[in-house]
Protein backbone atom coordinates (compact mmCIF):
# COMPACT_ATOMS: atom_id res chain seq x y z
CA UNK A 1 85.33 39.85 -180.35
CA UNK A 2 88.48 41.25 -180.93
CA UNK A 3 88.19 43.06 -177.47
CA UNK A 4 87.75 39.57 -175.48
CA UNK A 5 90.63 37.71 -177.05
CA UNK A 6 92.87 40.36 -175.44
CA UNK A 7 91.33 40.32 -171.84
CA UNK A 8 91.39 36.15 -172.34
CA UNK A 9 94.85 36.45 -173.17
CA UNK A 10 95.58 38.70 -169.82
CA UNK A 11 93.45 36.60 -167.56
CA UNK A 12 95.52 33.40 -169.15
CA UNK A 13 98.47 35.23 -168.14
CA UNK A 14 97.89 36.01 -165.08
CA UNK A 15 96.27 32.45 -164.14
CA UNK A 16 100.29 31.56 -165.35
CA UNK A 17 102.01 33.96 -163.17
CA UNK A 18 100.06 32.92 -159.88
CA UNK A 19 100.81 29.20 -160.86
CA UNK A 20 104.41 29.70 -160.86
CA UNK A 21 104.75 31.78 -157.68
CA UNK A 22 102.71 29.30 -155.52
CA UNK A 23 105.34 26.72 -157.24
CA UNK A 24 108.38 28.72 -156.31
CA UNK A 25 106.84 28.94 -152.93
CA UNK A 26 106.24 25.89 -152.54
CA UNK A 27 110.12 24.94 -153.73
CA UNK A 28 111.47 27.25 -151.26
CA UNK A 29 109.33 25.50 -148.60
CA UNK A 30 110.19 22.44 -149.19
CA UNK A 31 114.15 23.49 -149.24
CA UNK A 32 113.70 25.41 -145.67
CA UNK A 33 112.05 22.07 -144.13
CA UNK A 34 115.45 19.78 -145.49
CA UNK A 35 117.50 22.29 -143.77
CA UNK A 36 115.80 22.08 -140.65
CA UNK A 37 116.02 18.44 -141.10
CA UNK A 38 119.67 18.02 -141.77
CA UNK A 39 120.13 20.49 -138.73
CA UNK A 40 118.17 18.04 -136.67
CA UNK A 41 119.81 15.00 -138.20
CA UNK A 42 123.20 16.59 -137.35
CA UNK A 43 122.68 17.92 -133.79
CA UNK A 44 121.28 14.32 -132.67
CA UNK A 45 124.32 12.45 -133.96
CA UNK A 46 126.48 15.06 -132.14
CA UNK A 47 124.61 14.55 -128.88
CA UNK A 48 124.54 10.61 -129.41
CA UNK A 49 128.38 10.93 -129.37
CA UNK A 50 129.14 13.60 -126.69
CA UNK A 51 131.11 13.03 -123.42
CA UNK A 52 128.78 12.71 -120.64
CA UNK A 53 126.44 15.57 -119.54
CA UNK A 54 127.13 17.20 -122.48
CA UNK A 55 124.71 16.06 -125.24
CA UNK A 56 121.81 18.91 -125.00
CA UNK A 57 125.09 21.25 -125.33
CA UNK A 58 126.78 20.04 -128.22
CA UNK A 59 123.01 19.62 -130.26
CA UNK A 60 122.75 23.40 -129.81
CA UNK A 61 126.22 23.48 -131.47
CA UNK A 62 125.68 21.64 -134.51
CA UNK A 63 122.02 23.10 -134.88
CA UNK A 64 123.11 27.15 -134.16
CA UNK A 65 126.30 25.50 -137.07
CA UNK A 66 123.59 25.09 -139.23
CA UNK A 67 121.36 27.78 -139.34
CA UNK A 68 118.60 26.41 -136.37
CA UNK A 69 117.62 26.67 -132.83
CA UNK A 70 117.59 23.60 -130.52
CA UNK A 71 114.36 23.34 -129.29
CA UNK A 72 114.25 19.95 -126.98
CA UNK A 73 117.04 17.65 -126.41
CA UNK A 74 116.28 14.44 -124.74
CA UNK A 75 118.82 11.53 -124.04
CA UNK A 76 118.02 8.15 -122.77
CA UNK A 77 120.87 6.47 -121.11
CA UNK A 78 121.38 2.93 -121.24
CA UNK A 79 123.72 -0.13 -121.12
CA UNK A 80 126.82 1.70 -122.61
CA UNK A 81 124.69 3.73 -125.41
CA UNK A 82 123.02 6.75 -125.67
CA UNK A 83 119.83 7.29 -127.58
CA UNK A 84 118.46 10.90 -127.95
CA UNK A 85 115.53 12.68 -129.69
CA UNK A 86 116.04 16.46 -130.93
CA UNK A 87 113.98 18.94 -132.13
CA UNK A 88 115.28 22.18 -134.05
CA UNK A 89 113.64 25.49 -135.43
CA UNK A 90 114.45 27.83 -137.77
CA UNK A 91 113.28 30.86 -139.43
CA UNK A 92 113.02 31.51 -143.23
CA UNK A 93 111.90 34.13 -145.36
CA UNK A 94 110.05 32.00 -148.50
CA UNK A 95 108.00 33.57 -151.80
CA UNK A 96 104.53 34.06 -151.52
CA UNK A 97 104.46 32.77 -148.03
CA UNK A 98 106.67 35.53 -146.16
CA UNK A 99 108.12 34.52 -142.77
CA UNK A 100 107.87 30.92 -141.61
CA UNK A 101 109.18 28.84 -138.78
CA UNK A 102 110.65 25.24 -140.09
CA UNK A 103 110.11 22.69 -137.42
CA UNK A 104 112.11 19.35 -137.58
CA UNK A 105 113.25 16.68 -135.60
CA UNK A 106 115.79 13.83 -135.09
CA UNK A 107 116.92 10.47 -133.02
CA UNK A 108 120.19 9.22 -133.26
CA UNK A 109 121.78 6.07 -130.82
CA UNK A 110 125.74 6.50 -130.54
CA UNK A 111 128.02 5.48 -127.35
CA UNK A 112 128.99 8.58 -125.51
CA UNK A 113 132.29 9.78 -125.96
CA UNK A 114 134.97 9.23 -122.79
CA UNK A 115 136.66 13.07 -123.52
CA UNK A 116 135.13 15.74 -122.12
């Protein structure tokens, strides 16, 4: 009996370690997918406010300023505003899960700037 404690004790154990690994995993997932979001909150309010023809340009700035890729960019023009949709990826390297690609995305309404 003795014997079985010991192997209950190291299957107990282990049943702990995988536990917390899937929950660090699953922290460092989560993380990755807010900084894909504020990426994608941060290149659409860029692009809502850029100077005409320039909006898919300046939401590659603020998302390559933030770790991500721009992925799509559309802008709808209308009476004197601008409303655009973006979508950003990035990669990160998270525990237990190894290399992922964070997909997020973003819409913003702004009136285009005059400079350019």
């Amino acid at each position: 009996m003795k014997g079985s404690a010991g192997v209950m004790a190291a299957a107990v154990a282990a049943l702990v370690c995988l536990v917390g690994m899937a929950a660090v995993g699953a922290a460092s997932l989560a993380s990755a997918k807010l900084e894909a979001q504020t990426a994608a909150d941060a290149a659409a309010l860029a692009a809502a406010a850029a100077a005409p023809g320039t909006a898919s340009r300046e939401a590659g700035r603020l998302a390559r300023a933030n770790g991500a890729r721009l992925e799509w960019c559309r802008c709808q023009v209308g009476a004197g505003t601008r409303r655009v949709e973006v979508g950003v990826s990035m990669i990160r390297v998270v525990p237990v899960f190894g290399r992922v690609t964070v997909r997020a995305s973003a819409a913003a309404e702004g009136v285009p700037s005059m400079a350019g």
